[in-house]
N, C-alpha and C. Protein backbone atom coordinates (compact mmCIF):
# COMPACT_ATOMS: atom_id res chain seq x y z
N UNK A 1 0.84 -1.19 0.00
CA UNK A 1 0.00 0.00 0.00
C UNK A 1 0.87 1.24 0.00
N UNK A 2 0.37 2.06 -1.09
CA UNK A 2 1.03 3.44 -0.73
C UNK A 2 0.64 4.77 0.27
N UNK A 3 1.11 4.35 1.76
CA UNK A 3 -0.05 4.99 2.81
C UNK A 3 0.45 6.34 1.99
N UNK A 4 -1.00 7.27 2.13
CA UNK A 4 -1.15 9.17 2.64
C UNK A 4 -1.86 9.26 3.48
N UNK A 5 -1.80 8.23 4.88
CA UNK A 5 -2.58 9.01 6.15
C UNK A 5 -2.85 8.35 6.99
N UNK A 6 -2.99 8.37 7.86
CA UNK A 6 -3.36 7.60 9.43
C UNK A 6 -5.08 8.29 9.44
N UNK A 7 -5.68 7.38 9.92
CA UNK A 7 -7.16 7.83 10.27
C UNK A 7 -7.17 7.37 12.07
N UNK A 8 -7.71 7.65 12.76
CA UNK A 8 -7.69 7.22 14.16
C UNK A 8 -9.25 7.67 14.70
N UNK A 9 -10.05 6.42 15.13
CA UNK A 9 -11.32 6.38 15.28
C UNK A 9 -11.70 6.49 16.45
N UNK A 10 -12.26 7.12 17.35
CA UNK A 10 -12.04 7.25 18.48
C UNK A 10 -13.45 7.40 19.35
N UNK A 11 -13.66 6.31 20.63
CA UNK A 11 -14.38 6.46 21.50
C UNK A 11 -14.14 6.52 22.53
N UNK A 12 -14.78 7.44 23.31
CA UNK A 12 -14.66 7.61 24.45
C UNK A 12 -16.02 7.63 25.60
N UNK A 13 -15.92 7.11 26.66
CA UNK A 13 -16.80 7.12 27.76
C UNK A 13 -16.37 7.59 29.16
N UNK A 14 -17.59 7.76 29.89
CA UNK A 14 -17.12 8.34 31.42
C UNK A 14 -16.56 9.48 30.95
N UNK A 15 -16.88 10.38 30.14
CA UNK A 15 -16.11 12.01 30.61
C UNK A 15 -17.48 12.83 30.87
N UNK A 16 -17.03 13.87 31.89
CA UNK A 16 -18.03 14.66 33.05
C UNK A 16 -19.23 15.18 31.68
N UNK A 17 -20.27 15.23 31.30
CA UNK A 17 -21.73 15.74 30.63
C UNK A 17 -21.18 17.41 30.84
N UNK A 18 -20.67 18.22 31.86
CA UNK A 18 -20.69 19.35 31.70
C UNK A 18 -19.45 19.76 30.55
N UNK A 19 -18.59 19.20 30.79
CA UNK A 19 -17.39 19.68 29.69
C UNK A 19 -17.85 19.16 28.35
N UNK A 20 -18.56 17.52 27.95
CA UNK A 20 -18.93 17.13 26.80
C UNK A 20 -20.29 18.35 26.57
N UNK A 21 -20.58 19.22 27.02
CA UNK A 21 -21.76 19.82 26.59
C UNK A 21 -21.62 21.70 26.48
N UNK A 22 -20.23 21.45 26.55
CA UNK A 22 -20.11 23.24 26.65
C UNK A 22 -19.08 23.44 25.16
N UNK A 23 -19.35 24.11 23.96
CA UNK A 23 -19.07 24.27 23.08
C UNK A 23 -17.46 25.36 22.95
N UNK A 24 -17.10 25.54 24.20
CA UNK A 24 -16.23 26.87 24.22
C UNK A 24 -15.21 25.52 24.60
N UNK A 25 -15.33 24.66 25.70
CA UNK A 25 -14.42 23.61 26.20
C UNK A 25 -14.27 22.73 24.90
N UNK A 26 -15.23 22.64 24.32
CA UNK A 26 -14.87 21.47 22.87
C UNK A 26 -13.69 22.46 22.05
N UNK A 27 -13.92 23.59 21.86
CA UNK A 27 -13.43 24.55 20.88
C UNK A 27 -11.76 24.46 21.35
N UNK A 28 -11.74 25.09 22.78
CA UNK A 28 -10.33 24.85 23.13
C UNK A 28 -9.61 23.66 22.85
N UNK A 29 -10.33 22.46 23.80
CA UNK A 29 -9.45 21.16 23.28
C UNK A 29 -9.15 20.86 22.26
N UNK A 30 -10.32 21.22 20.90
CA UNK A 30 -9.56 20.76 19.70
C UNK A 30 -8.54 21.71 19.28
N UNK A 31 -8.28 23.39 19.56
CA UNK A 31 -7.06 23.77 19.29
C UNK A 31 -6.11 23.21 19.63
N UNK A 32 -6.10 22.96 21.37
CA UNK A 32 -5.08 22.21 21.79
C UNK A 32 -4.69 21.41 21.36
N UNK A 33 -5.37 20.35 21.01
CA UNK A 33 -5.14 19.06 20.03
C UNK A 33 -4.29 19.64 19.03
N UNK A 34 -4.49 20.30 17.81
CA UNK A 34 -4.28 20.55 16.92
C UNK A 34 -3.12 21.15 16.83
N UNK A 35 -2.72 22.01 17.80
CA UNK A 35 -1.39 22.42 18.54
C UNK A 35 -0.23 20.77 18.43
N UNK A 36 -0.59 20.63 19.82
CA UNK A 36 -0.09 19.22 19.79
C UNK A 36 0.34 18.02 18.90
N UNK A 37 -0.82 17.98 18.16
CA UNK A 37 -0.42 17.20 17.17
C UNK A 37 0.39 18.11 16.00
N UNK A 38 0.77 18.90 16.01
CA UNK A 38 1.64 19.66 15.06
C UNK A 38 1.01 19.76 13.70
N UNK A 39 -0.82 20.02 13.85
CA UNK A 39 -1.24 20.28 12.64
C UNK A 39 -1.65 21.75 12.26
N UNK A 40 -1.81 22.04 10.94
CA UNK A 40 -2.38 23.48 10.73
C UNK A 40 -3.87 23.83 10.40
N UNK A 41 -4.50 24.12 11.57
CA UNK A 41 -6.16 24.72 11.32
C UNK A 41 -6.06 25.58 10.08
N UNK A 42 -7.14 25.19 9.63
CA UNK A 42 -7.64 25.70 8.20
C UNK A 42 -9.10 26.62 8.76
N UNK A 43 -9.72 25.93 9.06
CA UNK A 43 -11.47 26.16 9.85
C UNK A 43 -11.60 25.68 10.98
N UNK A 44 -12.67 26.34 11.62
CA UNK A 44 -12.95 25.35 12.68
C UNK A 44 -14.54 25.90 13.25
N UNK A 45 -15.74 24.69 12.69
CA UNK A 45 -16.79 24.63 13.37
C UNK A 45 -17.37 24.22 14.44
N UNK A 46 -17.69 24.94 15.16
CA UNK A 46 -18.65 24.05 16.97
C UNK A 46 -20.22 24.35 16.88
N UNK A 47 -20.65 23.64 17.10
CA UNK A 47 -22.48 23.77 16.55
C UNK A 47 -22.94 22.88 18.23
N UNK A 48 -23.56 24.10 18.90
CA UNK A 48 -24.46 23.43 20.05
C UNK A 48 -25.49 22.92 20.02
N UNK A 49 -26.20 21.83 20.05
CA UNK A 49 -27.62 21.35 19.73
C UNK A 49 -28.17 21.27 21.45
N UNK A 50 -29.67 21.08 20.91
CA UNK A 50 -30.92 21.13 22.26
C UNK A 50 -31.17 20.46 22.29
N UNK A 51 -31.20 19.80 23.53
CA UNK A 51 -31.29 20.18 24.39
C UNK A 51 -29.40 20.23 25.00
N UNK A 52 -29.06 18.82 24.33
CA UNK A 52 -27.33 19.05 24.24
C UNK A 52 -26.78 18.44 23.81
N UNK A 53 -25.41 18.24 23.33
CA UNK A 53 -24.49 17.79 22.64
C UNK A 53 -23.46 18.73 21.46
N UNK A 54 -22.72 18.64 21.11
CA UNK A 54 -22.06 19.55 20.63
C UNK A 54 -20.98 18.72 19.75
N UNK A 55 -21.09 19.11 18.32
CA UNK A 55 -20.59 18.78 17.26
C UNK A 55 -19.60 19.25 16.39
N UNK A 56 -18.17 19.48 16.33
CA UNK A 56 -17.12 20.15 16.16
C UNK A 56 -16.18 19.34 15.23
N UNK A 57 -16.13 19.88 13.69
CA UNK A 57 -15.31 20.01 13.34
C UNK A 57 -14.09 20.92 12.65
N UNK A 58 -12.98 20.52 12.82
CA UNK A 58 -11.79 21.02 12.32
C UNK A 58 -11.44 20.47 11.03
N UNK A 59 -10.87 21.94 9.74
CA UNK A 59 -10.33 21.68 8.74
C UNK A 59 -8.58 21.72 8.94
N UNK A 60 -8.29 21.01 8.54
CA UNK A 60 -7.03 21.02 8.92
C UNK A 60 -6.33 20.69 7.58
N UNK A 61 -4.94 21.98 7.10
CA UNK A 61 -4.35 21.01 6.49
C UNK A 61 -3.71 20.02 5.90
N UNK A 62 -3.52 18.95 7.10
CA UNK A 62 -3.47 17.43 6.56
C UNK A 62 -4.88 17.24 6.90
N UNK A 63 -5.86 17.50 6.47
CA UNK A 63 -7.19 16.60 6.60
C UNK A 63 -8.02 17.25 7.57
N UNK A 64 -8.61 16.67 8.39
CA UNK A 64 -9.66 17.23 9.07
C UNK A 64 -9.78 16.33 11.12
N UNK A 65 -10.18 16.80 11.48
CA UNK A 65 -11.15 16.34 12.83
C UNK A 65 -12.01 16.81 13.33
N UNK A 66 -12.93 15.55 13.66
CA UNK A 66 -14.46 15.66 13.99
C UNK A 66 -15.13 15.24 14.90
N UNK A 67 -15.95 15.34 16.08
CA UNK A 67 -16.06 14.75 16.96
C UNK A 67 -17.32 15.44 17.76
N UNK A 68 -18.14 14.60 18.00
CA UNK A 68 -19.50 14.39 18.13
C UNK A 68 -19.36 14.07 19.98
N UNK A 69 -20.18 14.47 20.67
CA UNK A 69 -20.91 14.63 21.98
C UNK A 69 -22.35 13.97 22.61
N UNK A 70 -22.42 13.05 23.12
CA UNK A 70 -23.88 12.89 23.75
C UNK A 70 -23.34 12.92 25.02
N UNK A 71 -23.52 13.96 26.00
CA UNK A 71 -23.31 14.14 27.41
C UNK A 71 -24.02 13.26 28.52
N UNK A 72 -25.55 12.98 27.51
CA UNK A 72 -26.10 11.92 28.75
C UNK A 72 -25.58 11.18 28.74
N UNK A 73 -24.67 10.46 27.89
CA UNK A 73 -24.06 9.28 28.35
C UNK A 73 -22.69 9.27 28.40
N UNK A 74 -22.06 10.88 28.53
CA UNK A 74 -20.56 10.63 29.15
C UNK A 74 -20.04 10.01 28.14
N UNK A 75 -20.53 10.12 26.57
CA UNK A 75 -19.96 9.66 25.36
C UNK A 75 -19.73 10.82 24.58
N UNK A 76 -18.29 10.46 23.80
CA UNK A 76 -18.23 11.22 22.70
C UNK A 76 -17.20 10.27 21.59
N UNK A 77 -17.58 10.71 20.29
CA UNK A 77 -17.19 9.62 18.81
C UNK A 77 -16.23 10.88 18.38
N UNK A 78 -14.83 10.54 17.98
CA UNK A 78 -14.22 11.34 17.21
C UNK A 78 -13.13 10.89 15.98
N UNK A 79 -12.98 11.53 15.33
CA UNK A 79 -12.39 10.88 14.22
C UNK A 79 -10.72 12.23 13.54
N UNK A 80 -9.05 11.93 13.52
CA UNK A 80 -8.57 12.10 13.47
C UNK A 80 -8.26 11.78 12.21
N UNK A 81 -7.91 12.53 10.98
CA UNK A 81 -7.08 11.90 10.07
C UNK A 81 -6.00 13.00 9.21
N UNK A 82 -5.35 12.52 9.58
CA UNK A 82 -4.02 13.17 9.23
C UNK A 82 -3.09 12.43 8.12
N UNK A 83 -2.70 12.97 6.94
CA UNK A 83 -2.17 12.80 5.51
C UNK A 83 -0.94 13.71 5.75
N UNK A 84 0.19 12.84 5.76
CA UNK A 84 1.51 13.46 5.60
C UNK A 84 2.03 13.88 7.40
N UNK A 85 2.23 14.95 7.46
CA UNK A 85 2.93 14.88 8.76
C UNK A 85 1.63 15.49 9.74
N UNK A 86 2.22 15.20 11.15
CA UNK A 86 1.29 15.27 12.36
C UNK A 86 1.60 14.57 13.08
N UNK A 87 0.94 14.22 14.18
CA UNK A 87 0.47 13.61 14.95
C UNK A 87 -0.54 13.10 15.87
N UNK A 88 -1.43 12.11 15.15
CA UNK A 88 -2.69 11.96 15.12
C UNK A 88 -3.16 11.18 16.75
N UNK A 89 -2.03 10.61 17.03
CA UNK A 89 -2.20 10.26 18.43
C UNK A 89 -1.88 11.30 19.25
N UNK A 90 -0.84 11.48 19.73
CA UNK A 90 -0.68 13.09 20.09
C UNK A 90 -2.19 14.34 20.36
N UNK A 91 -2.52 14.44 19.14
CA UNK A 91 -3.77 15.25 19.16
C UNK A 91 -5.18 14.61 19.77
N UNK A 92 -5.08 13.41 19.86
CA UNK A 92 -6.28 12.19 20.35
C UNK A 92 -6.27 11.97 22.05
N UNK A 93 -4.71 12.22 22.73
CA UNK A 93 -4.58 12.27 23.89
C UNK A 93 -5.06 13.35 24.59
N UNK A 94 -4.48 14.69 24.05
CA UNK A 94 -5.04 15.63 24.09
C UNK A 94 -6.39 15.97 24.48
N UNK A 95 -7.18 15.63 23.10
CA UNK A 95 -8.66 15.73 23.20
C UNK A 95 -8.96 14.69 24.39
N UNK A 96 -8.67 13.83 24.73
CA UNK A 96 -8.59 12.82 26.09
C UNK A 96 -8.93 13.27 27.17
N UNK A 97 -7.85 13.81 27.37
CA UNK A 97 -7.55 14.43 28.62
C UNK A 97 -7.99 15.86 28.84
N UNK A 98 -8.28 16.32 27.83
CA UNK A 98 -9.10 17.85 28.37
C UNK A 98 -10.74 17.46 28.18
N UNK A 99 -11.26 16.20 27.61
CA UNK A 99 -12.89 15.86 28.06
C UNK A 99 -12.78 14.86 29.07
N UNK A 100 -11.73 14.64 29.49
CA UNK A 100 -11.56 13.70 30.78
C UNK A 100 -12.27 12.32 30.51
N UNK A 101 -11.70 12.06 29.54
CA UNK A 101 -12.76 10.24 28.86
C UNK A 101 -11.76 9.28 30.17
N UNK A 102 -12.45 8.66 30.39
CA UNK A 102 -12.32 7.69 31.63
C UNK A 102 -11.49 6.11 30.73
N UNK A 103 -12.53 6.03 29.49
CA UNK A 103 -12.44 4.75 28.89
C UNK A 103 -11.86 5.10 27.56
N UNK A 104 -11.08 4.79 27.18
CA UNK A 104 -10.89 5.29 25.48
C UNK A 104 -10.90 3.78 24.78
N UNK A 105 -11.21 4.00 23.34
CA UNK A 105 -10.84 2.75 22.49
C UNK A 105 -10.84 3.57 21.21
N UNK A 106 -9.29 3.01 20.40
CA UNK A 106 -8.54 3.77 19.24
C UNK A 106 -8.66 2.39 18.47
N UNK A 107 -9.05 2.79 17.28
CA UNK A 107 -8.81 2.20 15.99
C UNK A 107 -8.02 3.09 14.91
N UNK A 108 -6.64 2.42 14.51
CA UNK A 108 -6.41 2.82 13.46
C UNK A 108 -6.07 2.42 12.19
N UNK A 109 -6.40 3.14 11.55
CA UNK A 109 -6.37 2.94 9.84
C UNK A 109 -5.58 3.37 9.07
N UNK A 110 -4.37 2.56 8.17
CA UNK A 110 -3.95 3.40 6.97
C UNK A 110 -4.67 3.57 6.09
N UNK A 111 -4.40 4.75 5.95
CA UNK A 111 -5.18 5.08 4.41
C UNK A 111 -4.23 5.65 3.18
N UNK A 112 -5.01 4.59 1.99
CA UNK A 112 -3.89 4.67 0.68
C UNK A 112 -4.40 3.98 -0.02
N UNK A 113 -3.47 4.24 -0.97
CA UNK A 113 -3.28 3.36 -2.33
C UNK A 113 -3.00 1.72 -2.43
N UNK A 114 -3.74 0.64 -2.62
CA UNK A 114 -3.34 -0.46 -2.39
C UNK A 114 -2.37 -0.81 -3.74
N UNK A 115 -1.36 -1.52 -2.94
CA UNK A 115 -0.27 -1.81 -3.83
C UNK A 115 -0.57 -2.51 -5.53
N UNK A 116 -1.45 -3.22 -5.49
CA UNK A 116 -2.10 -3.91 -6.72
C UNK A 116 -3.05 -2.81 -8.03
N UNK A 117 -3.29 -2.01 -7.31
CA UNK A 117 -4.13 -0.81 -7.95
C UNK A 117 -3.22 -0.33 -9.07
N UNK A 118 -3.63 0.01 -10.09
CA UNK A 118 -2.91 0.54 -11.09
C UNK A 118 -2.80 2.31 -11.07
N UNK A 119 -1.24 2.76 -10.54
CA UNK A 119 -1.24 4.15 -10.64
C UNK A 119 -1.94 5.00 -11.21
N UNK A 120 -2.78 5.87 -11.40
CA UNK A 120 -3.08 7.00 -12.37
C UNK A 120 -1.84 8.16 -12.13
N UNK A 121 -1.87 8.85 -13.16
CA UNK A 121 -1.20 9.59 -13.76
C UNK A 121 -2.20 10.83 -14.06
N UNK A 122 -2.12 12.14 -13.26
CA UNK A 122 -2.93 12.90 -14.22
C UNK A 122 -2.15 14.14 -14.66
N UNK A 123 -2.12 14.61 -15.52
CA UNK A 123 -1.78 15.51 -16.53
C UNK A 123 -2.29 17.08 -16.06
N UNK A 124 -1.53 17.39 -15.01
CA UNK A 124 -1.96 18.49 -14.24
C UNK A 124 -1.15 20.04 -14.56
């Protein structure tokens, strides 16, 4: 395979409903993250929903991160993917430890070109 990127899938449980539900604390951690992981913000959306939860993503350019909130259950889903340099774990601890996830579980993924695939070439 010809990797361009790490993807890193990310759940978390047991972090406090007040920090998973305040859109200014999501906002910081993912700078922080983004800091950390030595990536460069492009954008960055936080959208509060009602009654709660809070939905934030970052454009970044190696790629993006995104990460979703349900506070009643001390859950939040996030997704890291970084193409070329970064550090996608790095930025995942981060976000960790400033929503205070109790439980984490990381999946990761290369992402690429499988070796058998026939190159394209485009004429750019």
């Amino acid at each position: 395979m010809k990797k361009v990127g790490t993807h890193l899938v990310v759940e978390a449980w047991q972090a406090p409903a007040t920090l998973l539900n305040d859109p200014e604390r999501i906002r910081r951690a993912l700078i922080d993250a983004i800091d950390a992981g030595e990536a460069t913000l492009i954008d960055l959306c936080v959208h509060q929903f009602s009654p709660h939860g809070v939905t934030a993503t970052a454009t970044l350019a190696e790629s993006h991160i995104a990460i979703h909130t349900w506070p009643e259950y001390g859950y939040f889903a996030a997704d890291f993917f970084f193409c070329g340099a970064g550090k996608p774990k790095v930025a995942a601890e981060v976000l960790r430890n400033a929503l205070q996830a109790q439980k984490v579980d990381v999946q990761e993924i290369d992402r690429g070109i499988p070796a058998d695939e026939p190159a394209l070439q485009l004429a750019i």
